[in-house]
Protein backbone atom coordinates (compact mmCIF):
# COMPACT_ATOMS: atom_id res chain seq x y z
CA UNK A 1 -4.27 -5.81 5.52
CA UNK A 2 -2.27 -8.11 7.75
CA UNK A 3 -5.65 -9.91 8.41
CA UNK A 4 -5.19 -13.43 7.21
CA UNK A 5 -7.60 -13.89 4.18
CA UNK A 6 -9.34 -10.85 4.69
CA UNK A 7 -6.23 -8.69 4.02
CA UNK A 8 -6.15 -10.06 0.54
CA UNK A 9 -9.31 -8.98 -0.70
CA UNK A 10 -9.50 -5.57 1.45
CA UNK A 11 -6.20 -4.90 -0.36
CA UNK A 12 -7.35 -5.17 -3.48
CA UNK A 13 -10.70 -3.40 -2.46
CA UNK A 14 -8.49 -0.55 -1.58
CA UNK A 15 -6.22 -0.73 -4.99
CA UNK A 16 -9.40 -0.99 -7.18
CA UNK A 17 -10.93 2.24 -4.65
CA UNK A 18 -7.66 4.01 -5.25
CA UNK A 19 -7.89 3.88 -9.14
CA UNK A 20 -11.35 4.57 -9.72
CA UNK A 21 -10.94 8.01 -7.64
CA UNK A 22 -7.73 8.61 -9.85
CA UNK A 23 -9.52 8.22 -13.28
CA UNK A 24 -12.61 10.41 -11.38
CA UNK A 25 -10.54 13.01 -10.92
CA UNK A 26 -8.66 12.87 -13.55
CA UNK A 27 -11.63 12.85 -15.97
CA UNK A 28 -13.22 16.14 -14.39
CA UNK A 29 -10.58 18.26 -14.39
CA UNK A 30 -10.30 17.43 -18.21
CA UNK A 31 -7.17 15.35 -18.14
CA UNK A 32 -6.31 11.63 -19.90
CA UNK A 33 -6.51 9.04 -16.67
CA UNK A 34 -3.56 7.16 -18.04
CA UNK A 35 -1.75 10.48 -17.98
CA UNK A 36 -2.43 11.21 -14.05
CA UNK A 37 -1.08 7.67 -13.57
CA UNK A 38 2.27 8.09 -15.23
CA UNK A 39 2.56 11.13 -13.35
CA UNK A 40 1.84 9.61 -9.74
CA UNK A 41 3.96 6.57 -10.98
CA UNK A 42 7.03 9.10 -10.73
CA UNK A 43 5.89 10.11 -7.41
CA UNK A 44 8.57 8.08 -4.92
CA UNK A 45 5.57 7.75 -2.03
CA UNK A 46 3.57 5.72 -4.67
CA UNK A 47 6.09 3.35 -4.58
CA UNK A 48 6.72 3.35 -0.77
CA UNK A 49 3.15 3.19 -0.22
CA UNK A 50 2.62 0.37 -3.03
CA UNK A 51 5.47 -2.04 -1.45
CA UNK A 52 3.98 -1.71 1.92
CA UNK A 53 0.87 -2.82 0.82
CA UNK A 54 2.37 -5.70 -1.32
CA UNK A 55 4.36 -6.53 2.03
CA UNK A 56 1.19 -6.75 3.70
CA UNK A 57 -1.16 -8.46 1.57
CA UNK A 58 1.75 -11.24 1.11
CA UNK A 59 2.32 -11.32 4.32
CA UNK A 60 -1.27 -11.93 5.16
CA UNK A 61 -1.72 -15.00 2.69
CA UNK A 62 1.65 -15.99 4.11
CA UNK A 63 0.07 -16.27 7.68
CA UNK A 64 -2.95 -18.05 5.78
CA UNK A 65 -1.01 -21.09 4.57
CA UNK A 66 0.67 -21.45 8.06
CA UNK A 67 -2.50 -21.44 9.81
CA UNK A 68 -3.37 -24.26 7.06
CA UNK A 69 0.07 -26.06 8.44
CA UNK A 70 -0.52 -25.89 11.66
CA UNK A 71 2.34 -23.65 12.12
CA UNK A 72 1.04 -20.24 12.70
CA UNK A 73 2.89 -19.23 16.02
CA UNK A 74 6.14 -18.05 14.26
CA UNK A 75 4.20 -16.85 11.83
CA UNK A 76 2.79 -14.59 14.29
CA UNK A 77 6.13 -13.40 15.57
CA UNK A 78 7.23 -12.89 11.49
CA UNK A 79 4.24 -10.63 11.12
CA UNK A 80 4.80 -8.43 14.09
CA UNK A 81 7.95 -7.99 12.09
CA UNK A 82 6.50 -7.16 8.73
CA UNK A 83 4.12 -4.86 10.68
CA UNK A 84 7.02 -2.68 12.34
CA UNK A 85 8.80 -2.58 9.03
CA UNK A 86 6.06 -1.41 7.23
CA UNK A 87 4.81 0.74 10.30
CA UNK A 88 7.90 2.79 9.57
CA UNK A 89 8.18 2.80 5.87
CA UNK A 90 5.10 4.72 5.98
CA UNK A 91 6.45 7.31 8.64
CA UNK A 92 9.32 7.08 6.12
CA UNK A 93 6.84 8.29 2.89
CA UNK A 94 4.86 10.54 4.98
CA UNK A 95 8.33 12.37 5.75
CA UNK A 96 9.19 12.08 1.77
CA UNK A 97 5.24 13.58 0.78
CA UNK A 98 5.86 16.98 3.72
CA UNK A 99 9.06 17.52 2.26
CA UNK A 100 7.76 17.28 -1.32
CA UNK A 101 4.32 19.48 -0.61
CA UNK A 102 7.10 22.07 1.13
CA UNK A 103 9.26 22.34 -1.61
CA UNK A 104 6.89 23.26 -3.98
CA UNK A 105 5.06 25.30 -1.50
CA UNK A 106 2.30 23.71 -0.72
């Protein structure tokens, strides 16, 4: 998603994905979508996972206006930044997701 330009709309390709298998799912096992996305909502690697991919897609038009300016080098080195930060928030809400699928002994 870091892609300049192209991060943007394969973002959003993924988001729209992401949702349509929710209400899928949701709608053959019988239950209201909206309700399955309240419940994810309260799910805290949701919102790890969500603000990485904000963090990217930003960063990615970001990059896109610098190029525009002329200016991309530090925006290079800025990016390589974003990337590690994010690179480890993951790692950080894959932790979170095994230790909730443990406790409830999964």
């Amino acid at each position: 998603m870091f892609i300049p330009l192209i991060g943007i709309f394969w973002g959003c390709f993924i988001l729209f994905n992401t949702g349509s298998i929710i209400a899928i799912l949701s709608v053959a096992e019988g239950m209201p979508p909206i309700l399955t996305f309240l419940v994810l909502i309260l799910n805290p690697v949701v919102w790890l996972e969500f603000a990485v991919y904000s963090a990217a897609m930003s960063q990615s038009f970001v990059w896109l206006l610098q190029i525009f300016r002329k200016r991309s080098g530090k925006e290079a080195a800025r990016t390589c930044i974003v990337i590690t930060i994010c690179a480890f928030t993951l790692l950080l809400a894959a932790v979170v997701e095994w230790i909730l699928i443990n406790s409830i002994g999964g």
